[in-house]
C-alpha atoms as a PDB file:
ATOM      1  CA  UNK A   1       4.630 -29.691 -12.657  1.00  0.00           C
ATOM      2  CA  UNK A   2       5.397 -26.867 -10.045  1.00  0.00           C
ATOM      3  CA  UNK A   3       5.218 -23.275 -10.230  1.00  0.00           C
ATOM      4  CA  UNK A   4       9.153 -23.156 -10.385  1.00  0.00           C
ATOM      5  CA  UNK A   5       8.947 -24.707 -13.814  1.00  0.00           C
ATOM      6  CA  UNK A   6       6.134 -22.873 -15.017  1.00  0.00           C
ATOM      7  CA  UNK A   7       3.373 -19.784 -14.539  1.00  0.00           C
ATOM      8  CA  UNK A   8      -0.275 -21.478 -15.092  1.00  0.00           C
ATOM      9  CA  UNK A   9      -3.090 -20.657 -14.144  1.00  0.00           C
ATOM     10  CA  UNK A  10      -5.968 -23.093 -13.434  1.00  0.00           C
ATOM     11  CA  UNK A  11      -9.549 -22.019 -14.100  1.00  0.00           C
ATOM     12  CA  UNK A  12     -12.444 -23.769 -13.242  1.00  0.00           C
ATOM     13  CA  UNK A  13     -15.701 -23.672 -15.300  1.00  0.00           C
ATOM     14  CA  UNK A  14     -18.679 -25.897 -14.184  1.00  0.00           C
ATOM     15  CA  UNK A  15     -21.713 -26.882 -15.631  1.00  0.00           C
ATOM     16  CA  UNK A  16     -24.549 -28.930 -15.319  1.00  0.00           C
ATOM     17  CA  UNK A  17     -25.157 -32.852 -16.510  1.00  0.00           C
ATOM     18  CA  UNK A  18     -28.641 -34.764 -14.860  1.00  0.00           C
ATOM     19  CA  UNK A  19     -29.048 -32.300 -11.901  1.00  0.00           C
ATOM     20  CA  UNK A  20     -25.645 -32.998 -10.975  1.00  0.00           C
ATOM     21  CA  UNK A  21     -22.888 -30.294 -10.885  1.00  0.00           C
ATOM     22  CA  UNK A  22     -19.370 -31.127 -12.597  1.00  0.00           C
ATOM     23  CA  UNK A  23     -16.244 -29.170 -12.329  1.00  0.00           C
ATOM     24  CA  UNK A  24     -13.533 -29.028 -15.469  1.00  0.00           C
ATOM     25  CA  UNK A  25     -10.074 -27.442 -14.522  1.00  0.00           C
ATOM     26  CA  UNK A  26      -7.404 -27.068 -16.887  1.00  0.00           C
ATOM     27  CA  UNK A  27      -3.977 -25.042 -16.863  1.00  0.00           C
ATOM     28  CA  UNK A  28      -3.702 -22.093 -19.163  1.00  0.00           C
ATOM     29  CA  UNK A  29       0.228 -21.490 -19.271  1.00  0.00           C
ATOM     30  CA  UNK A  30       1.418 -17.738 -19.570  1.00  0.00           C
ATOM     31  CA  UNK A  31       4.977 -18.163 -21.067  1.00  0.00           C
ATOM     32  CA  UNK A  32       5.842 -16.146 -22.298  1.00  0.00           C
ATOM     33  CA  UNK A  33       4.142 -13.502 -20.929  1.00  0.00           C
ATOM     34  CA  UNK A  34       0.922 -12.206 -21.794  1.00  0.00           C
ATOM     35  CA  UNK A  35       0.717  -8.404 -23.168  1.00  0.00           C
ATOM     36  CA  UNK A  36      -1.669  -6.251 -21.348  1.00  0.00           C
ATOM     37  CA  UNK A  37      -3.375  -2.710 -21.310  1.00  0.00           C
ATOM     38  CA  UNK A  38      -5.079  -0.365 -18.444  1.00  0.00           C
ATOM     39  CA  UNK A  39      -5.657   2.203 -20.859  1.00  0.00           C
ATOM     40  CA  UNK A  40      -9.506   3.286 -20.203  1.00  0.00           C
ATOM     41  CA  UNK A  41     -10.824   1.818 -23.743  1.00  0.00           C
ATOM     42  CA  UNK A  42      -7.694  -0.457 -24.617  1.00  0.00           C
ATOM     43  CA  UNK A  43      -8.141  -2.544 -21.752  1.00  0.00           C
ATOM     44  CA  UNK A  44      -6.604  -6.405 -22.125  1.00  0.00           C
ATOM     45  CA  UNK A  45      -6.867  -7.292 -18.334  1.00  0.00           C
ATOM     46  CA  UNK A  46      -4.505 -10.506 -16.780  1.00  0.00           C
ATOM     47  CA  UNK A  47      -5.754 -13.795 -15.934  1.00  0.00           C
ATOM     48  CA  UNK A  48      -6.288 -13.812 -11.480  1.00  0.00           C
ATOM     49  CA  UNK A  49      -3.101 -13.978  -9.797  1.00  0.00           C
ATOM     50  CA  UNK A  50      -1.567 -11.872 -12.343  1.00  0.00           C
ATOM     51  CA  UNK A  51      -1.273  -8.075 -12.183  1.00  0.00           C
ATOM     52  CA  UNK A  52      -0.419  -5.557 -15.340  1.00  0.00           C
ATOM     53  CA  UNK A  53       2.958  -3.259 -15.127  1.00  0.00           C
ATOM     54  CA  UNK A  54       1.677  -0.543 -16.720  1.00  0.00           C
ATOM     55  CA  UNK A  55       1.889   3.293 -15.313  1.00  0.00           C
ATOM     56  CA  UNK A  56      -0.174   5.440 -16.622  1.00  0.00           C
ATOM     57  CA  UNK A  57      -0.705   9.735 -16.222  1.00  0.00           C
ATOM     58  CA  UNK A  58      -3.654  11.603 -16.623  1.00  0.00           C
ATOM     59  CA  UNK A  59      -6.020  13.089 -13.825  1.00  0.00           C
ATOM     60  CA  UNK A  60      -6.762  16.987 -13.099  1.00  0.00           C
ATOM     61  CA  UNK A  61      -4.644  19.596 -14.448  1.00  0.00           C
ATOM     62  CA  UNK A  62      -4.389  23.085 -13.871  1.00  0.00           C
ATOM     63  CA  UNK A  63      -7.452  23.285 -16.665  1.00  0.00           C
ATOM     64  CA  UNK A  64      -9.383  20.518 -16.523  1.00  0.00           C
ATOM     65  CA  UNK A  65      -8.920  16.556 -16.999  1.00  0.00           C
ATOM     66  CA  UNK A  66      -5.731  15.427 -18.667  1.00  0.00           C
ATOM     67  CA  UNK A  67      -5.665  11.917 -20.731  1.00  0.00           C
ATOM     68  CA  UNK A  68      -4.926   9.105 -19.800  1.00  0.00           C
ATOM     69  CA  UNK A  69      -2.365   7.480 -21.085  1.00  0.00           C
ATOM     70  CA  UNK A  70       0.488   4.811 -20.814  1.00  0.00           C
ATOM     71  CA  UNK A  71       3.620   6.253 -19.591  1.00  0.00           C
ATOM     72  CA  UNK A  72       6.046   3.242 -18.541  1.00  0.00           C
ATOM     73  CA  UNK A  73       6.214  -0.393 -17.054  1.00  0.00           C
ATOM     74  CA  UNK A  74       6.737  -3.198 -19.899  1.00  0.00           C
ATOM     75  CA  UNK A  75       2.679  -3.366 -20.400  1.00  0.00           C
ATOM     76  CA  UNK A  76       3.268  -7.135 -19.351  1.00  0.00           C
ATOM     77  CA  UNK A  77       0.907  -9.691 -16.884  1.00  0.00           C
ATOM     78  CA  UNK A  78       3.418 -10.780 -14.168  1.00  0.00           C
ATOM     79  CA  UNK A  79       2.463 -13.235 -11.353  1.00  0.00           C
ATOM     80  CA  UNK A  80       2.019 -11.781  -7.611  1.00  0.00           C
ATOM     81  CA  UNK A  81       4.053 -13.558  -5.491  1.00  0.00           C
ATOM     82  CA  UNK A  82       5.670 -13.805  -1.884  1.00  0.00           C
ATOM     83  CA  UNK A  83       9.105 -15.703  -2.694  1.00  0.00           C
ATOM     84  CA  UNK A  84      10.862 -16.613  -5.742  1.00  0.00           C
ATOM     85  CA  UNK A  85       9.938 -20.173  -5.365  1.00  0.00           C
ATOM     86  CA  UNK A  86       6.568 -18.687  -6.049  1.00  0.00           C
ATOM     87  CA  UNK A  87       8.192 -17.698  -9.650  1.00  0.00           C
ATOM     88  CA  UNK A  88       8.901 -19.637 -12.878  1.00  0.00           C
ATOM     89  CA  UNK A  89      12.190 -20.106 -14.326  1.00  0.00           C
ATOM     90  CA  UNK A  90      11.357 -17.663 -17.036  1.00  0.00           C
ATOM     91  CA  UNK A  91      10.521 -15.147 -14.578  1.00  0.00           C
ATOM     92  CA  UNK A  92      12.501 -16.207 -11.370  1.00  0.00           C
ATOM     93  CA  UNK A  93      12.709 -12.979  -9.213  1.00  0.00           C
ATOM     94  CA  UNK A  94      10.111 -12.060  -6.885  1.00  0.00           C
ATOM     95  CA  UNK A  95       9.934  -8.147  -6.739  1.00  0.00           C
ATOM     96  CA  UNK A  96       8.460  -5.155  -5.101  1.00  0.00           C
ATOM     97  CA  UNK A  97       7.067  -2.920  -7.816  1.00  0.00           C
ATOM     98  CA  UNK A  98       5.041   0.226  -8.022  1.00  0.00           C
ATOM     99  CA  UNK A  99       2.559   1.226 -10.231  1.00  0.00           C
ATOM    100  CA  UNK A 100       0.819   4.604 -10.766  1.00  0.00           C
ATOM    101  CA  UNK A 101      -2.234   5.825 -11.853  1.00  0.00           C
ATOM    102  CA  UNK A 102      -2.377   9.182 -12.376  1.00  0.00           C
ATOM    103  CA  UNK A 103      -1.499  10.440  -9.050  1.00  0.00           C
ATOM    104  CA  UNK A 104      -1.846   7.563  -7.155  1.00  0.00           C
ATOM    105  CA  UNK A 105       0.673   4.579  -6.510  1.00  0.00           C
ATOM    106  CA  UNK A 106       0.348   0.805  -5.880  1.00  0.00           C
ATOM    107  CA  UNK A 107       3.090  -1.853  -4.674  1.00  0.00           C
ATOM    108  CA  UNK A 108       2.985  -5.281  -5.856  1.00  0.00           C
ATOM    109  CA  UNK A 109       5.059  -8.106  -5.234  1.00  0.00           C
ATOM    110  CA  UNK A 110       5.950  -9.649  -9.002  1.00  0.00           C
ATOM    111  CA  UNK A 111       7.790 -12.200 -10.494  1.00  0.00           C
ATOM    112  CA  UNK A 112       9.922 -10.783 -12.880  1.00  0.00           C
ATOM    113  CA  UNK A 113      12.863 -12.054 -15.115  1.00  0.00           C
ATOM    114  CA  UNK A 114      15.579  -9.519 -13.733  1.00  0.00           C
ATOM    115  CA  UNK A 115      16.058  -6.422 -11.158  1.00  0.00           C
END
């Protein structure tokens, strides 16, 4: 199966039999996509390789700290990628985003399902 077809994931866990080590992978698919939260709190974080579009405000105001709280982006884990053939056919465009948090901004490449 390629990435073209579908998002996954693999994770590795190991664990110990006799002295010797063993390694069990397996694919944990993310289609559709996986909700997700940055909210200090309400955090649901993404699997690695996958980054949260979520924006949220907050920081210092004029009279002190303001909350934080979500304020855009479709609160969705989308894979970082380079290309689209790094994307899945559910999710086929690879695109520059920002993100901000509070008063600061971050660009990520993501696969997303439309410009």
């Amino acid at each position: 199966m390629t990435s073209k077809n579908k998002a996954m994931v693999v994770i590795i866990t190991a664990g110990f039999i006799i002295g010797n080590v063993f390694a069990i992978s397996y694919l944990v698919s993310l289609e559709p996509l996986q909700s997700c939260s940055r909210v200090p709190g309400q955090e649901i974080s993404c699997p690695e390789g996958f980054v949260c579009y979520e924006e949220l405000t907050g920081g210092l105001g004029p009279f002190g700290p303001l909350p934080i709280e979500s304020m855009g982006g479709d609160k969705l884990c989308h894979k970082e990628c380079e290309t689209n053939n790094d994307c899945s056919e559910s999710t086929p465009i690879c695109l520059w985003k920002i993100r901000t948090t509070e008063d600061f901004s971050e660009r990520f490449k993501l696969c997303f399902s439309e410009k």
